[in-house]
Protein backbone atom coordinates (compact mmCIF):
# COMPACT_ATOMS: atom_id res chain seq x y z
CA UNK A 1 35.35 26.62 20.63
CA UNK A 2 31.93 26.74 19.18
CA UNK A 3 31.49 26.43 15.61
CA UNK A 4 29.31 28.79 13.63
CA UNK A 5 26.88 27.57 11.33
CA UNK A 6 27.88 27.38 7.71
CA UNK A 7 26.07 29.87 5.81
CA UNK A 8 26.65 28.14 2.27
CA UNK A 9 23.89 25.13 3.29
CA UNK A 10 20.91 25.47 2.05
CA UNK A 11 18.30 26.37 4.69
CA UNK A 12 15.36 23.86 4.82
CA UNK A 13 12.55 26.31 5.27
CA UNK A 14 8.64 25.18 6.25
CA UNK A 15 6.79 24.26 3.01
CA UNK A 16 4.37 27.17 2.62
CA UNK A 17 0.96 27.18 0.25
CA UNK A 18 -0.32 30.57 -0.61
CA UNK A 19 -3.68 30.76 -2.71
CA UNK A 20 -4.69 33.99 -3.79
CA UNK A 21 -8.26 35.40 -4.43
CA UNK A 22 -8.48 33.96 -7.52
CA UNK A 23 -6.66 31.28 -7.63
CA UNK A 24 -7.60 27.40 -6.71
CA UNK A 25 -9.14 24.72 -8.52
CA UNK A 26 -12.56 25.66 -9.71
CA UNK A 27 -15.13 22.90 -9.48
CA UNK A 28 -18.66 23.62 -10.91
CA UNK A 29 -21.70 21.20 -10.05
CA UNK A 30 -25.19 22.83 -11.04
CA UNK A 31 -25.63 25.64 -9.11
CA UNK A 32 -22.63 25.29 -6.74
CA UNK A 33 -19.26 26.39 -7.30
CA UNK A 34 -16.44 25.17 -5.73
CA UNK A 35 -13.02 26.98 -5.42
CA UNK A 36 -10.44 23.99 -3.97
CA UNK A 37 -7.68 26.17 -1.75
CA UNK A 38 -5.95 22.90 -0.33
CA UNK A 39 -6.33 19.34 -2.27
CA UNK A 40 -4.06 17.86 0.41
CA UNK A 41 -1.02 17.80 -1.75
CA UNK A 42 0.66 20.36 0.78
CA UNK A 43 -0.82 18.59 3.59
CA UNK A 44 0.40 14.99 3.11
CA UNK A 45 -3.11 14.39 2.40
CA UNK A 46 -4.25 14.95 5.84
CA UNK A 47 -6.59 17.98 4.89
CA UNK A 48 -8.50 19.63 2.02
CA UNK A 49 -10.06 22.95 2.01
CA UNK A 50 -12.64 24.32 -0.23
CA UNK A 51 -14.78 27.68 -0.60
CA UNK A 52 -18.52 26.72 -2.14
CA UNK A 53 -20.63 29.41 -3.34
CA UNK A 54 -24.35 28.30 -3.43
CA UNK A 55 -26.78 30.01 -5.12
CA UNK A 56 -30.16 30.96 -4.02
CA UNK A 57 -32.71 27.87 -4.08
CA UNK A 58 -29.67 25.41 -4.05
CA UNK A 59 -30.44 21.92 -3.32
CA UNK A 60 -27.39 20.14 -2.13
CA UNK A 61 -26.10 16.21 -2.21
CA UNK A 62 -28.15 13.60 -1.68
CA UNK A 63 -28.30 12.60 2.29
CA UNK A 64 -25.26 10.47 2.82
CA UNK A 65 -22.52 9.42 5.44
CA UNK A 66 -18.73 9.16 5.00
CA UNK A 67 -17.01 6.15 6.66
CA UNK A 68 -13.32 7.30 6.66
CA UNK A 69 -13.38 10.67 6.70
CA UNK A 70 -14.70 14.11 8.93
CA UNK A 71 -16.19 17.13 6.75
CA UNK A 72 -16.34 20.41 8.41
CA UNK A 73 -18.34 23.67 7.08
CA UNK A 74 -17.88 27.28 8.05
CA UNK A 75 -20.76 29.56 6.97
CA UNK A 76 -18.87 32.76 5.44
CA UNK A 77 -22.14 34.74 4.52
CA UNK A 78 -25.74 33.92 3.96
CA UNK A 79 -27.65 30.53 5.06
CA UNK A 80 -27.17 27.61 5.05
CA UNK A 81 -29.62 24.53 5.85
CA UNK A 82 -27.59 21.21 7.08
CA UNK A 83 -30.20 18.57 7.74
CA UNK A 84 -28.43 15.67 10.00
CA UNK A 85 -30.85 12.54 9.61
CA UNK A 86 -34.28 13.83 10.78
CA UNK A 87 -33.35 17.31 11.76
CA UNK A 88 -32.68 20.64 9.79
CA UNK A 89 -30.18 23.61 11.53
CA UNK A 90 -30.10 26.57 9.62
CA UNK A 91 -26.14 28.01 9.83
CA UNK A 92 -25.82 32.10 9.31
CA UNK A 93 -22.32 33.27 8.92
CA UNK A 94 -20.24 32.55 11.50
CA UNK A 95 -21.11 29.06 12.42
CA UNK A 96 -19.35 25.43 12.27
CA UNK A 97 -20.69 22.53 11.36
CA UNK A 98 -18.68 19.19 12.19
CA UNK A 99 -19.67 16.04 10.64
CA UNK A 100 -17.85 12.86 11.90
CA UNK A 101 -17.84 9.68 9.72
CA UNK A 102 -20.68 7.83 10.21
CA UNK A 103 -23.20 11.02 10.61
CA UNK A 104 -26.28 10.92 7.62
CA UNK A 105 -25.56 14.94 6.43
CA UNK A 106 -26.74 16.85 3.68
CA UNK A 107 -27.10 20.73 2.85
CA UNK A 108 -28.73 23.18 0.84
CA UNK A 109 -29.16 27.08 0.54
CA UNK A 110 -33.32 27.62 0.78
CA UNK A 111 -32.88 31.13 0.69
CA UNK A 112 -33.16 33.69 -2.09
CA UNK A 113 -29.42 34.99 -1.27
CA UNK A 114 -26.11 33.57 -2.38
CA UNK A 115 -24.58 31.80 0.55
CA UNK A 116 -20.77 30.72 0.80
CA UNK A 117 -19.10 28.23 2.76
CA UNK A 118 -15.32 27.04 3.76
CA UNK A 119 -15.27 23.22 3.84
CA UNK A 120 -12.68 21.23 5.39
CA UNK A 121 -11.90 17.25 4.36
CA UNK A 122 -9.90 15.21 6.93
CA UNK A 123 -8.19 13.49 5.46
CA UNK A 124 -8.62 14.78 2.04
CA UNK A 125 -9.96 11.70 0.41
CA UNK A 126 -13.48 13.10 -0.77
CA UNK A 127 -11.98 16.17 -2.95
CA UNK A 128 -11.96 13.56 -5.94
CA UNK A 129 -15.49 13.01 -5.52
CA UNK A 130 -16.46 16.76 -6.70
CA UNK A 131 -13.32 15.94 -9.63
CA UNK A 132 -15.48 12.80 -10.89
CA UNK A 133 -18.84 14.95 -10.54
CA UNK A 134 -17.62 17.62 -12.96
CA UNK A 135 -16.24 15.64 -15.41
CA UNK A 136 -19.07 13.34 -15.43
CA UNK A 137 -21.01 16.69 -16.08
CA UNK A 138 -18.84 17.99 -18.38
CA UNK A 139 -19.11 14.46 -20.47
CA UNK A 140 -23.15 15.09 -20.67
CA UNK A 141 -23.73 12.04 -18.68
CA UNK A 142 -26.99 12.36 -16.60
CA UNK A 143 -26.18 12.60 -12.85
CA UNK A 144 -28.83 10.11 -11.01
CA UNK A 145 -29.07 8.75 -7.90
CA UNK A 146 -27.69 5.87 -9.05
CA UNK A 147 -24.41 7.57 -10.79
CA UNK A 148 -23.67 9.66 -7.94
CA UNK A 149 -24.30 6.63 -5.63
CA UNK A 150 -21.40 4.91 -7.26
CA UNK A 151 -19.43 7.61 -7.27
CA UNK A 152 -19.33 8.54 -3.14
CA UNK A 153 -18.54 4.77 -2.97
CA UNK A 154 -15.18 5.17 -4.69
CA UNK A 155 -14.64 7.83 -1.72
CA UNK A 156 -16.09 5.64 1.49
CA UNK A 157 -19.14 7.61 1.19
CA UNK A 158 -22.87 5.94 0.75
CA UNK A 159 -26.30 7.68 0.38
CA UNK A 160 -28.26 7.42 3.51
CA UNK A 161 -31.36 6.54 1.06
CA UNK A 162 -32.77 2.58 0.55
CA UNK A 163 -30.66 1.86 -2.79
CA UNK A 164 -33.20 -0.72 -3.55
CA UNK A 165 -35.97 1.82 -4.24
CA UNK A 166 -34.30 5.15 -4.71
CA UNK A 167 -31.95 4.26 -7.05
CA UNK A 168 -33.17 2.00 -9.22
């Protein structure tokens, strides 16, 4: 005889995360704005997903290179410039970008159009990065070379720059 399963027990259902159109964490840096869809708390910090919206003329991050972690970017709409050491690739919607630790990345949006992007953090180590930024912002402290320098190091990130001269 077979017994049936008890329907009294609690069913242990699949954690599921649902973010909504306007919901997320809401980062802003400058002219960027960052909606964070997945900090990695629902993904035992394996991966982080935001949405940046550029605005026209946007100059992104220093150049710089993460040591422990890959960054992905999907271009949603508009243009996107990722220059990868000596070399610039302009992304239209539709495209991927993979960086892999150890790559010298940076971005920006040249055009005169909005453009939007999904970025992915694996793990999700470098979310806390953008955190820092804003609230450094928010405090009125100046954000130079030198600040943001120190704070990709907390995050196994380094500007691809000579520190001796650049960030004096």
């Amino acid at each position: 005889m077979t017994e049936e399963p008890r329907t009294n027990e609690p069913q242990t259902a699949p954690a599921v995360s649902v973010v909504g159109p306007g919901d997320g964490e809401t980062i802003v840096l400058g002219t960027t704005r960052m909606r964070v869809l997945e900090d990695g708390s629902h993904t035992g910090h394996r991966l982080a997903i935001a949405e940046s919206v550029l605005a026209p003329h946007t100059q992104g991050p220093p150049q710089h290179r993460h040591a422990r972690h890959d960054e992905g970017f999907y271009i949603l709409s508009g243009t996107v410039r990722f220059t990868v050491g000596d070399e610039d690739h302009d992304a239209t919607a539709g495209t991927l970008v993979m960086v892999t630790p150890g790559t010298p990345h940076t971005f920006a949006n040249p055009t005169d159009r909005p453009a939007v992007m999904l970025s992915t953090f694996t793990p999700d180590l470098y979310v806390q990065y953008f955190r820092d930024l804003q609230e450094a912002l928010a405090d009125g402290r100046p954000l130079t070379p030198r600040a943001n320098a120190d704070a990709m190091s907390r995050y196994a990130t380094e500007p691809v720059t000579d520190l001796a001269t650049d960030l004096a």
